[in-house]
Protein backbone atom coordinates (compact mmCIF):
# COMPACT_ATOMS: atom_id res chain seq x y z
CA UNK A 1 23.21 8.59 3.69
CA UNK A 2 19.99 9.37 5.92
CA UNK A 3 17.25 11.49 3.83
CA UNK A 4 18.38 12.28 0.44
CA UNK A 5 16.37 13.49 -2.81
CA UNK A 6 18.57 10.88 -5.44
CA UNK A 7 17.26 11.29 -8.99
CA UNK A 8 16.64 7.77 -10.22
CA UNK A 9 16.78 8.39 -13.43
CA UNK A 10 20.03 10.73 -13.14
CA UNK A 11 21.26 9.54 -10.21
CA UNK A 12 22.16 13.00 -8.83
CA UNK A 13 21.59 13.90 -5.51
CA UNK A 14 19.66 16.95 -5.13
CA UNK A 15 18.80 17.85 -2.02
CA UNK A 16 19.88 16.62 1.76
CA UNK A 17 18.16 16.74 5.64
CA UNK A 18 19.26 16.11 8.46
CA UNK A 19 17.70 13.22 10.89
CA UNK A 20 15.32 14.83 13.77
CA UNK A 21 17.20 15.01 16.94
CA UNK A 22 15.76 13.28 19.80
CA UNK A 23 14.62 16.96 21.19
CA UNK A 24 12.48 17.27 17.63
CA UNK A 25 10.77 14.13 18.06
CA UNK A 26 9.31 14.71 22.13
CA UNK A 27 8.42 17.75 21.26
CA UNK A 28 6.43 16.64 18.21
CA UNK A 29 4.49 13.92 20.45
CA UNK A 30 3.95 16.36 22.86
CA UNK A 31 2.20 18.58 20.06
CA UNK A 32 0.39 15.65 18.58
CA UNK A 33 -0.77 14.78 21.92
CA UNK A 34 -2.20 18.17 22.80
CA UNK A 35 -3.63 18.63 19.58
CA UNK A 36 -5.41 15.34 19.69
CA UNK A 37 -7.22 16.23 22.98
CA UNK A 38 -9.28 19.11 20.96
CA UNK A 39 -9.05 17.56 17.32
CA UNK A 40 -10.63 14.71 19.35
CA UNK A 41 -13.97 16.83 20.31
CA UNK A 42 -14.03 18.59 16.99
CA UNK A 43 -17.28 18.05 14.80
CA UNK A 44 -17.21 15.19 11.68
CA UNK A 45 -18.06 18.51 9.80
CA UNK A 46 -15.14 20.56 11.05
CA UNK A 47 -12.98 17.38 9.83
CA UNK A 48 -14.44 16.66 7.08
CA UNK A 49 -14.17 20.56 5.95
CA UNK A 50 -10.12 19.68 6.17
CA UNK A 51 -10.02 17.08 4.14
CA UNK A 52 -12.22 18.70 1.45
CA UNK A 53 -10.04 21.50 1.08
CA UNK A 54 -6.81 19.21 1.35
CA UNK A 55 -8.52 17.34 -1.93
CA UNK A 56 -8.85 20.59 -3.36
CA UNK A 57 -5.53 21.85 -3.14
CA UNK A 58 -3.77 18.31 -4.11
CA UNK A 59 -5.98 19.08 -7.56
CA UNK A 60 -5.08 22.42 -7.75
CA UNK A 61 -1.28 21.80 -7.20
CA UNK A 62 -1.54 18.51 -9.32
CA UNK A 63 1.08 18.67 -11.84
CA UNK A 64 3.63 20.33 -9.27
CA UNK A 65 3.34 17.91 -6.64
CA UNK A 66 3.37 14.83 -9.60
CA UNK A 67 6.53 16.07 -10.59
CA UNK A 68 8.17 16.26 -7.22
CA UNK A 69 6.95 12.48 -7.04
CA UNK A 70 8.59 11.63 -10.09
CA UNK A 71 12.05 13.52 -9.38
CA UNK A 72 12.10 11.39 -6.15
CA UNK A 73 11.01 8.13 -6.87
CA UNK A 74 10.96 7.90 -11.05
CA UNK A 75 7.34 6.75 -11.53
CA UNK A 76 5.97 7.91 -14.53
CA UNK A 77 4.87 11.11 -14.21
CA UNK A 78 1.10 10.16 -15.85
CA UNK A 79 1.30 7.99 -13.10
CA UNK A 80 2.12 10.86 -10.42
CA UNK A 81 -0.98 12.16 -11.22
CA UNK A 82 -3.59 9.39 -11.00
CA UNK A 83 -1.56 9.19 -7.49
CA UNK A 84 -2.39 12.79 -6.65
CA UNK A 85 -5.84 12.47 -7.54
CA UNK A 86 -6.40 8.93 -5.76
CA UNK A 87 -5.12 10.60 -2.63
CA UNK A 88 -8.04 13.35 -3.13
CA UNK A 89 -10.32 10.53 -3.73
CA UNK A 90 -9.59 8.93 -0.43
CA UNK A 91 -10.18 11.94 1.40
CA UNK A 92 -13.50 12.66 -0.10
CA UNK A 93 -14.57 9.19 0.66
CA UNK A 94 -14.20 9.89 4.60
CA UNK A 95 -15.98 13.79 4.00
CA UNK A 96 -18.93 11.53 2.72
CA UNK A 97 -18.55 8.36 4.98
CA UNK A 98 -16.76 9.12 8.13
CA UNK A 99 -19.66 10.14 10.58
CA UNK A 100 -21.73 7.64 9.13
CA UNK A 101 -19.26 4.54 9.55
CA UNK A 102 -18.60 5.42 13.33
CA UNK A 103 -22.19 5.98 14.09
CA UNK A 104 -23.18 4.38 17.03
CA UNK A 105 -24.26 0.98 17.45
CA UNK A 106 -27.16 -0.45 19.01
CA UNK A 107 -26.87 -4.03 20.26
CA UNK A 108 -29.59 -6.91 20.31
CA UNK A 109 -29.80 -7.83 23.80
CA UNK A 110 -32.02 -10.56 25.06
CA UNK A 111 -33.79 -8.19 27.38
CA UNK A 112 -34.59 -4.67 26.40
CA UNK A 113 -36.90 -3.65 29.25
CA UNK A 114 -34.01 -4.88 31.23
CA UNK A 115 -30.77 -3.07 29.32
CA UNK A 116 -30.03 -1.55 26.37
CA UNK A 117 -26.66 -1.93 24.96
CA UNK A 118 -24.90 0.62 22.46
CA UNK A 119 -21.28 0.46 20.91
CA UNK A 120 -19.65 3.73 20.40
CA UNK A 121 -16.31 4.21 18.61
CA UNK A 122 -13.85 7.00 20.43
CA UNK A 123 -10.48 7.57 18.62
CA UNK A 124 -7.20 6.42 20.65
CA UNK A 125 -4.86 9.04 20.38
CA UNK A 126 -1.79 9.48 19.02
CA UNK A 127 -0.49 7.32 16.48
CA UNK A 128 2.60 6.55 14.53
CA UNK A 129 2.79 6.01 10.19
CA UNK A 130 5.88 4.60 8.61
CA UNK A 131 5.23 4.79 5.09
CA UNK A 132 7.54 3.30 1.49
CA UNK A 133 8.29 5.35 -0.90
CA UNK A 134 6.50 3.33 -4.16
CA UNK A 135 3.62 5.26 -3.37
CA UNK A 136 4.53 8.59 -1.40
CA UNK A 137 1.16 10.28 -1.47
CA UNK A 138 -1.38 7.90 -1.84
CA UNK A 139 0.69 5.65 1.38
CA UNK A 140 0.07 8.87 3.59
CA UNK A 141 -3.42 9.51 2.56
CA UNK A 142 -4.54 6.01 3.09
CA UNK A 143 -3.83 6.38 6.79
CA UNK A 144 -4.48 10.02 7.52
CA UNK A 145 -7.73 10.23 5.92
CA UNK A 146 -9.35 7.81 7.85
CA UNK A 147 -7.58 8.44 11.10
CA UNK A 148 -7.41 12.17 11.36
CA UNK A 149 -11.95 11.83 10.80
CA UNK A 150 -11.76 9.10 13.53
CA UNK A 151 -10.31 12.12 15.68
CA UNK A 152 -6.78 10.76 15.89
CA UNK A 153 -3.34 12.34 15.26
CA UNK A 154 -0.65 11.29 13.24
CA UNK A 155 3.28 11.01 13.34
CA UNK A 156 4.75 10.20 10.04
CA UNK A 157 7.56 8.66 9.73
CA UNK A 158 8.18 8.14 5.92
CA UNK A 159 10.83 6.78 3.11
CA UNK A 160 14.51 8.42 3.85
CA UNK A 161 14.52 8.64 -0.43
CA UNK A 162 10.86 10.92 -0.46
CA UNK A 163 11.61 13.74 2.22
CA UNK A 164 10.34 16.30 0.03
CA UNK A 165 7.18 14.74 -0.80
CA UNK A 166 6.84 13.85 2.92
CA UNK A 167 6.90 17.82 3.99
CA UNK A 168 4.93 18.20 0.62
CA UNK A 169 2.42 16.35 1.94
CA UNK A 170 2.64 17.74 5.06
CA UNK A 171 2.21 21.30 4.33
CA UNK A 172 -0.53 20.34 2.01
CA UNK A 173 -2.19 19.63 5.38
CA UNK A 174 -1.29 22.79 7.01
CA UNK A 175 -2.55 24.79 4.38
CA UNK A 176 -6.00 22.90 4.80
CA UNK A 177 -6.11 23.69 8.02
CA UNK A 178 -5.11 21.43 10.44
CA UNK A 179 -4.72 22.03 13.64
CA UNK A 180 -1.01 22.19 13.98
CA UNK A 181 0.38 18.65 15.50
CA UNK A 182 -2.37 16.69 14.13
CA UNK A 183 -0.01 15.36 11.29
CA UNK A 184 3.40 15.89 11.41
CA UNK A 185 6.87 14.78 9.17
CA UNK A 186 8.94 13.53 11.16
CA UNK A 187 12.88 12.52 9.68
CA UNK A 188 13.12 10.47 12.14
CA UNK A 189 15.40 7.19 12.83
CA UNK A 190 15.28 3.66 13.15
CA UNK A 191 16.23 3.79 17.05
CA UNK A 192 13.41 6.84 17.23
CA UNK A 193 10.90 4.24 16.40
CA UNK A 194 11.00 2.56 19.67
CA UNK A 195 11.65 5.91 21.50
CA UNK A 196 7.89 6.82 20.14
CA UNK A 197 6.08 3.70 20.57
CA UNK A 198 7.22 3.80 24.58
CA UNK A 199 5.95 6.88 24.93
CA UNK A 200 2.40 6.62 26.89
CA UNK A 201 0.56 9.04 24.96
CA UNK A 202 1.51 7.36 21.33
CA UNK A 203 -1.33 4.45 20.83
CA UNK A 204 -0.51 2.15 17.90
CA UNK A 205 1.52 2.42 14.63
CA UNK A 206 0.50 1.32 11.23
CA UNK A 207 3.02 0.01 8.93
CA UNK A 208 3.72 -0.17 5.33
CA UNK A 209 6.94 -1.81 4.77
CA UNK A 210 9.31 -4.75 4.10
CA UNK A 211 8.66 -8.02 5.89
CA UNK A 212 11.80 -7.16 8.23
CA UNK A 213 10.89 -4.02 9.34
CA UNK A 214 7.15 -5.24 10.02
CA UNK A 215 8.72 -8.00 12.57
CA UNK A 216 10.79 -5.41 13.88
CA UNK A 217 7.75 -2.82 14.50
CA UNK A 218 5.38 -5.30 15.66
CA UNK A 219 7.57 -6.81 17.91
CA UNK A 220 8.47 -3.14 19.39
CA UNK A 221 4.74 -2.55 19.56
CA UNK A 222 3.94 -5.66 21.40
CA UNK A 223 6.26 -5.10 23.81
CA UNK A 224 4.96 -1.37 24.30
CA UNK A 225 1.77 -2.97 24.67
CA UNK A 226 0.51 -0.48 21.59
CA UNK A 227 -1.68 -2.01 18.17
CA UNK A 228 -0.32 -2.71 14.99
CA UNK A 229 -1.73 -3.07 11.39
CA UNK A 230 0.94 -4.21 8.74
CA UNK A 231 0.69 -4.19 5.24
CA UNK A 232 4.21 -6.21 3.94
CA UNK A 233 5.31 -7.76 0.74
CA UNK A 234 2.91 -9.83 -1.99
CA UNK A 235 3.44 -12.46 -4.59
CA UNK A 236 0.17 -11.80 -6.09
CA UNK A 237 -1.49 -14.32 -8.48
CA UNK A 238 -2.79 -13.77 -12.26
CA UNK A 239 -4.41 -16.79 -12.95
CA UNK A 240 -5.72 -17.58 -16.38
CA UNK A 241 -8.39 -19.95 -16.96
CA UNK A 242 -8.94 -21.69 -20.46
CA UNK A 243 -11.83 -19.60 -21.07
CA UNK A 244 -10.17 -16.50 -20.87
CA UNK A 245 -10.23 -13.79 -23.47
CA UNK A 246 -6.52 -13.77 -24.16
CA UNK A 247 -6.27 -10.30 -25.78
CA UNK A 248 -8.13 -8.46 -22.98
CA UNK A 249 -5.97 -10.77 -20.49
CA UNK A 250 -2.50 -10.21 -21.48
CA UNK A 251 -2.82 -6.11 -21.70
CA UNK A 252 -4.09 -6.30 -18.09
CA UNK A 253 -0.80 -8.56 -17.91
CA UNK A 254 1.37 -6.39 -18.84
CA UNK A 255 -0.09 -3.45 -17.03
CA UNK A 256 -0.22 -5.27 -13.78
CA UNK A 257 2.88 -6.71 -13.44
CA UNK A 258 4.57 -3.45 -14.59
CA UNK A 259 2.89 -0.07 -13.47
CA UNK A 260 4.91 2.08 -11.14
CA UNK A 261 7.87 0.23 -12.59
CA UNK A 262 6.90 -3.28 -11.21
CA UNK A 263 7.23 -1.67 -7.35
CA UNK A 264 4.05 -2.39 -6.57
CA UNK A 265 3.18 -4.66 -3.38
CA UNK A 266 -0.53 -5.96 -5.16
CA UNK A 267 1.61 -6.13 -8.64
CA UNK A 268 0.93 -9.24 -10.74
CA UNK A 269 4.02 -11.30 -9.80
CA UNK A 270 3.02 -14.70 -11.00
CA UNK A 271 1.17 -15.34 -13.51
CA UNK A 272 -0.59 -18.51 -13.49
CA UNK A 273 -1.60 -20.31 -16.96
CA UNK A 274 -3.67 -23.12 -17.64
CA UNK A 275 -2.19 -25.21 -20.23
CA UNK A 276 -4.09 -25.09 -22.87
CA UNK A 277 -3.68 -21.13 -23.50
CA UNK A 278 -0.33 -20.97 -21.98
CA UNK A 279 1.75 -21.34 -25.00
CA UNK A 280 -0.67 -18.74 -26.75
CA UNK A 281 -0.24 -16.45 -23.74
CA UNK A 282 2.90 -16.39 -22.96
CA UNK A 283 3.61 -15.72 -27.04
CA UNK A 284 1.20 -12.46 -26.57
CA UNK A 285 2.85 -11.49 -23.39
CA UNK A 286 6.45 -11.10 -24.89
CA UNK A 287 5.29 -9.24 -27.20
CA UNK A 288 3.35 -6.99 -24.50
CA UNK A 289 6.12 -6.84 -22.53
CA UNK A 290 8.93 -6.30 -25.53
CA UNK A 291 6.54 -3.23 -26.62
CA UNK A 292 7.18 -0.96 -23.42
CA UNK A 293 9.68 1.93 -23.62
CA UNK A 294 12.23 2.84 -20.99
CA UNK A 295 13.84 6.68 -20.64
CA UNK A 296 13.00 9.52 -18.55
CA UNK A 297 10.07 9.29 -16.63
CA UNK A 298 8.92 13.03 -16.85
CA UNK A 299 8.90 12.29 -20.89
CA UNK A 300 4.98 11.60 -22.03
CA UNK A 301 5.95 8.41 -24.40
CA UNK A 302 7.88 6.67 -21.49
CA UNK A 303 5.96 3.34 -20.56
CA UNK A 304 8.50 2.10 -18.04
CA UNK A 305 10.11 4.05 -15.10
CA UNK A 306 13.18 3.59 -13.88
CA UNK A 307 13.31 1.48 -10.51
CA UNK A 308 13.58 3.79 -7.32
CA UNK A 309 17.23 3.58 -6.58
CA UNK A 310 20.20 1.37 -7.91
CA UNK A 311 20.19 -0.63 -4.76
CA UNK A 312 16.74 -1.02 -5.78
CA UNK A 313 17.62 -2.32 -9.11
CA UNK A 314 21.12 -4.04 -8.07
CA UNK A 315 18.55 -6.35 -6.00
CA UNK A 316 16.23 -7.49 -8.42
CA UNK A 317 19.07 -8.56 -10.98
CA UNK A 318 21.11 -10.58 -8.06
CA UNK A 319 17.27 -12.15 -7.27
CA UNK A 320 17.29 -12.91 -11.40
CA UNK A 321 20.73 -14.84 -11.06
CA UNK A 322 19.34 -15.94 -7.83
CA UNK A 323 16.64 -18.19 -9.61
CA UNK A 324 19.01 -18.55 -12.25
CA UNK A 325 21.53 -20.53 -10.40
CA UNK A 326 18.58 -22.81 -9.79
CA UNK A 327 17.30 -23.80 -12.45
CA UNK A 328 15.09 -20.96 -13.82
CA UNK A 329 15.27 -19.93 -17.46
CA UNK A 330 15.52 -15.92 -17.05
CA UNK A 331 13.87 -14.31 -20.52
CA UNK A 332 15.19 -10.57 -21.40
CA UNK A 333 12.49 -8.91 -23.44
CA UNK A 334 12.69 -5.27 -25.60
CA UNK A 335 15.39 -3.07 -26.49
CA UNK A 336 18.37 -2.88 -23.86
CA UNK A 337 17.52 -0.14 -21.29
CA UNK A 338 19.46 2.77 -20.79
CA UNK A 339 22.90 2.59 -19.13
CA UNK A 340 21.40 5.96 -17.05
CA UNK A 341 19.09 5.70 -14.43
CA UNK A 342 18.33 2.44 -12.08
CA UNK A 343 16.09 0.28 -15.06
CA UNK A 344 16.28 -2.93 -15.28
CA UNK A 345 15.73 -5.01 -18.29
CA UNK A 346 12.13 -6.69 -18.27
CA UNK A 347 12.34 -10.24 -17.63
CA UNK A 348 10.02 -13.56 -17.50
CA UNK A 349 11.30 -16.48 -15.54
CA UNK A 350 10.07 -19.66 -16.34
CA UNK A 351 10.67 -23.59 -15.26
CA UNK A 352 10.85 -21.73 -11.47
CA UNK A 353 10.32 -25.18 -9.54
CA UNK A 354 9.04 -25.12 -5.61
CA UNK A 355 12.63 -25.86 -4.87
CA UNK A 356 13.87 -22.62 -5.98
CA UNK A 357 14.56 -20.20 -3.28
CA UNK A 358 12.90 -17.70 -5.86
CA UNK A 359 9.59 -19.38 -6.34
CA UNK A 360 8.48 -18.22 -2.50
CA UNK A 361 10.55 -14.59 -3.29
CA UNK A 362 9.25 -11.07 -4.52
CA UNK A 363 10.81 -9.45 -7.33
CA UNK A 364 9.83 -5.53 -6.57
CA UNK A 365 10.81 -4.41 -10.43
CA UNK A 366 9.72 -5.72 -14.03
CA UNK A 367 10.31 -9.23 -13.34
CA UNK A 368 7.44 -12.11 -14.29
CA UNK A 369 7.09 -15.13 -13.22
CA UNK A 370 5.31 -17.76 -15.30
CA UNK A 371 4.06 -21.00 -14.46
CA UNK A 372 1.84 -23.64 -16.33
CA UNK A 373 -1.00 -25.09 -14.46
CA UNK A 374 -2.76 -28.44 -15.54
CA UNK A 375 -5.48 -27.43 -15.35
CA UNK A 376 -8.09 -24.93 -12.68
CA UNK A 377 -7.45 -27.44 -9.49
CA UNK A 378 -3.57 -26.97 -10.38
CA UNK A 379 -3.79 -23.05 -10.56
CA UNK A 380 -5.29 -22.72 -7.52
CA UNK A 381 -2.89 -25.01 -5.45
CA UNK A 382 -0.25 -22.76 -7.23
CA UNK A 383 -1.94 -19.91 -6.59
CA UNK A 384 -2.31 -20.73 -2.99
CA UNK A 385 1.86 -22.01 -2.65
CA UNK A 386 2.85 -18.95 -1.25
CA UNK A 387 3.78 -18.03 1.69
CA UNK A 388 1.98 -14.00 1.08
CA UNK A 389 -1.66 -13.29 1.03
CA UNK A 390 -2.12 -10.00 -0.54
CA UNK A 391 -4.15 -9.61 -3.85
CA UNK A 392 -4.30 -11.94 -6.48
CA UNK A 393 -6.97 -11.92 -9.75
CA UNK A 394 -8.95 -14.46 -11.64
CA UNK A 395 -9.49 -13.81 -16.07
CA UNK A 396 -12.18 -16.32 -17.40
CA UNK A 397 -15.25 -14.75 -20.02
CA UNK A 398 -17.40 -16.60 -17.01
CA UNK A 399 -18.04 -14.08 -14.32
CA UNK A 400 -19.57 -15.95 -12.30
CA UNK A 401 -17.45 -18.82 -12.23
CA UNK A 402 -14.44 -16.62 -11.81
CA UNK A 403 -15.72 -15.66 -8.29
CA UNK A 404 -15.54 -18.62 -6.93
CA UNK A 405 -12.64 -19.58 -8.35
CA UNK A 406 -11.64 -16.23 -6.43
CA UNK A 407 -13.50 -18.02 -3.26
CA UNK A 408 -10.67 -20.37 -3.33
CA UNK A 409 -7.68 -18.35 -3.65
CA UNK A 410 -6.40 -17.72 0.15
CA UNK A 411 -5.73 -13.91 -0.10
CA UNK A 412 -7.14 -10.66 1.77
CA UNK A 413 -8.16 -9.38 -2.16
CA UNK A 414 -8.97 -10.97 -5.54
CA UNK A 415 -10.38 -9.49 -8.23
CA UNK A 416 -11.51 -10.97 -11.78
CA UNK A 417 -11.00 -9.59 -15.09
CA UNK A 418 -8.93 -6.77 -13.36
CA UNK A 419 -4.92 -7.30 -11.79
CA UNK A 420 -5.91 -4.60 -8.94
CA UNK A 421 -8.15 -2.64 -8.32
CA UNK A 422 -6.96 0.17 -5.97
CA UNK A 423 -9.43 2.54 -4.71
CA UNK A 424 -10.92 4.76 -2.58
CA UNK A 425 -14.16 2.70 -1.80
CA UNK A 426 -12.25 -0.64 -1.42
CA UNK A 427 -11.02 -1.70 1.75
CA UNK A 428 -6.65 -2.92 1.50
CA UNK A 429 -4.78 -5.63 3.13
CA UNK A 430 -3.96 -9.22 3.57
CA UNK A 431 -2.99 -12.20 5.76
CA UNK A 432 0.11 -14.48 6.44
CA UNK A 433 3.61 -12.85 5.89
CA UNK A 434 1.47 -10.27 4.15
CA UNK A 435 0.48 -8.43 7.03
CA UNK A 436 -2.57 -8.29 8.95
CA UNK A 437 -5.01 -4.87 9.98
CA UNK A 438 -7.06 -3.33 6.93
CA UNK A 439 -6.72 0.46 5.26
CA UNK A 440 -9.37 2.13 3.99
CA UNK A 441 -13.45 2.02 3.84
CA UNK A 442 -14.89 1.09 7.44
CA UNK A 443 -12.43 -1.26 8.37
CA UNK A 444 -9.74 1.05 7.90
CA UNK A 445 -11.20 3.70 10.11
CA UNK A 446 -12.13 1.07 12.67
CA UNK A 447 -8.69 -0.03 13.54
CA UNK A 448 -7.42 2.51 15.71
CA UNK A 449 -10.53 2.97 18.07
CA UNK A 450 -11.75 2.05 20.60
CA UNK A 451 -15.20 0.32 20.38
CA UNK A 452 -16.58 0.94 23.69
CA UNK A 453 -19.61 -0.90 25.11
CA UNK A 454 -22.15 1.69 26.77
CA UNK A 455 -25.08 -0.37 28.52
CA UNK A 456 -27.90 1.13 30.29
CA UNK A 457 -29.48 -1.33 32.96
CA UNK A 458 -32.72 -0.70 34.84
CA UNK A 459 -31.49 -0.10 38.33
CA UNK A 460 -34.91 -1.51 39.55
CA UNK A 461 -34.62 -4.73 38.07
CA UNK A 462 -34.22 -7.71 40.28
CA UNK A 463 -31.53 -9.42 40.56
């Protein structure tokens, strides 16, 4: 089945579309292309105007387009709506920032009665999103907002399981009013990937995604000669020091590891205990953990969605007996979940040894992983025995000494006393099979420009 509204909770299908033709997706380049030649000379104002009112409207239509996230992809619906209103947050962040972080820039030079020497950042063109579905709004804003103020255009390719909040999003956009072309849905397929990035007038893609389909882009890209930025899988690390304020520590715990039903690529995966609180924290955990109450997502008291599809939840429980069959112990905590809808019971894997194909894996649902560190040295090198480089975070009472114990971790984020922080102001991405490129603040406007070098020399000068 192509792009399908499937209840996760219900598992009924509710609504069908059909895949763009090949006819639907030239002529949408061709319309993001000749929008992009006059969105390109519009005014920061006239821009940031747009995005205003698109922040407006999301708040406006809040609780409607929360609950369209929820039918599609079974996050909590409190959780819908800190999505919606991140997504206006982002937007207002480039309404207040954009002109200002593409400012020119003036160079030192070592002559200035000779040259002067000024850096100017023009947008590329047309570009291509494929976006997940864990995050259906807040995916598209993060790359629109701070390409559409560079003056670039945007195809979206999105999740085949959120086409509803994909045209959501994209009439949102419309009724902002942008320039039609400048962001379009696009149901698009696999092979149509590769039919875009050929096409001259397309000038990079950005990817959220799998690790698979971020070789597969990139490699397409490369050979289209067209930029990249990928933002793939984590195994982030929750590392504990002794110090740590255990109460404070394991509610972040069990937030972290579990919001948006565990799906989270910066979601607390491993959780990394030095031994003299382990015991003590994993006791605390459990009971965190047991505490949280499956059923229907749209229902208030609901603390733990269902995952976003039964394939989605088939996979985590055959990665479970995965680790099981080598050696890991596999803890069910809470009441049973409900036979309806794609849950899956919480779990915490322990005695997960390097030689487990699971201790280098990612378990996308409410799956922990627990290991006991000797002590600071040892939770670091665990920390750091991965083979992602997304987030990670660092609890000790010690400020201080928690950032540089965050110094140490090799990740593109770490935070202390906080499992993720994911916001408007703060730049996202990370390194190794993580990904590479950065969303959001000025490096995420500055990857798809290009930073031209404009030099003035005195044509009297001698040679």
């Amino acid at each position: 089945m192509g792009y399908a509204t499937i209840n996760p909770y219900t598992g009924e299908v509710i609504k069908t579309f059909p895949d763009a033709t090949d006819a639907e997706v030239t002529d949408a380049i061709s319309q993001a292309h000749n929008a992009f030649l006059a969105w390109k000379e519009t005014p920061f104002s006239t821009r940031g105007a747009i995005l205003q009112k698109a922040a407006t409207l999301l708040r406006q239509h809040k609780e409607e387009m929360a609950r369209l996230l929820t039918l599609e992809m079974g996050k909590l619906v409190a959780e819908a709506r800190a999505e919606v209103e991140l997504s206006a947050q982002i937007f207002e962040y480039y309404v207040k920032h954009a002109e200002g972080l593409l400012a020119p820039e003036t160079l030192p030079v070592a002559n200035p009665k000779e040259a002067t020497a000024q850096i100017v950042h023009e947008p590329l063109g047309v570009l291509l999103a494929i976006e997940p579905w864990n995050f259906p709004y807040y995916q598209i804003a993060r790359i629109i907002a701070p390409q559409l103020s560079a003056g670039n255009t945007i195809l979206l390719k999105h999740a085949s399981n959120v086409p509803q909040s994909a045209a959501r999003f994209e009439k949102l956009m419309h009724d902002a009013g942008l320039p039609k072309g400048a962001f379009t849905n696009l149901y698009a397929t696999r092979k149509h990937i590769e039919m875009i990035l050929n096409d001259p007038r397309v000038q990079g893609v950005a990817l959220t995604g799998s690790e698979g389909a971020g070789a597969t882009v990139a490699q397409q890209a490369a050979l289209a000669l067209k930029k990249s930025t990928l933002e793939l899988g984590g195994a982030d690390a929750f590392v504990v020091l002794k110090d740590a304020e255990l109460e404070k520590t394991v509610k972040w715990a069990v937030f972290g590891r579990h919001w948006n039903g565990g799906q989270v690529c910066v979601s607390s995966k491993r959780m990394i205990i030095e031994d003299a609180v382990y015991d003590a924290f994993l006791d605390r955990y459990t009971q965190g953990v047991a505490a949280l109450r499956t059923g229907d997502p749209l229902d208030e008291n609901t603390t733990l969605a269902p995952l976003s599809s039964q394939q989605a939840a088939d996979e985590v429980r055959q990665k479970i007996q995965l680790a099981v069959s080598h050696g890991a112990t596999a803890l069910e905590v809470g009441p049973k979940v409900p036979t309806q809808g794609a849950f899956v019971q919480p779990t915490i894997l322990t005695d997960v040894t390097p030689d487990n194909p699971a201790y280098h894996m990612e378990f996308f649902g409410p799956v922990s992983m627990l290991f006991r560190a000797k002590d600071e040295d040892d939770a670091v090198r665990i920390a750091n025995d991965s083979p992602f480089g997304l987030g990670g975070s660092v609890f000790t009472r010690n400020g201080k000494h928690g950032a540089e114990v965050a110094a140490r971790l090799s990740t593109g984020m770490v935070y202390v006393n906080h499992p993720t922080r994911v916001k408007a102001d703060l730049p996202f991405g990370g390194i190794r099979r993580s990904g590479y490129g950065r969303e959001l603040t000025g490096l995420g406007i500055k990857e798809f420009v290009n930073h031209k070098l404009i030099s003035v020399v005195d044509i009297d000068a001698e040679f």
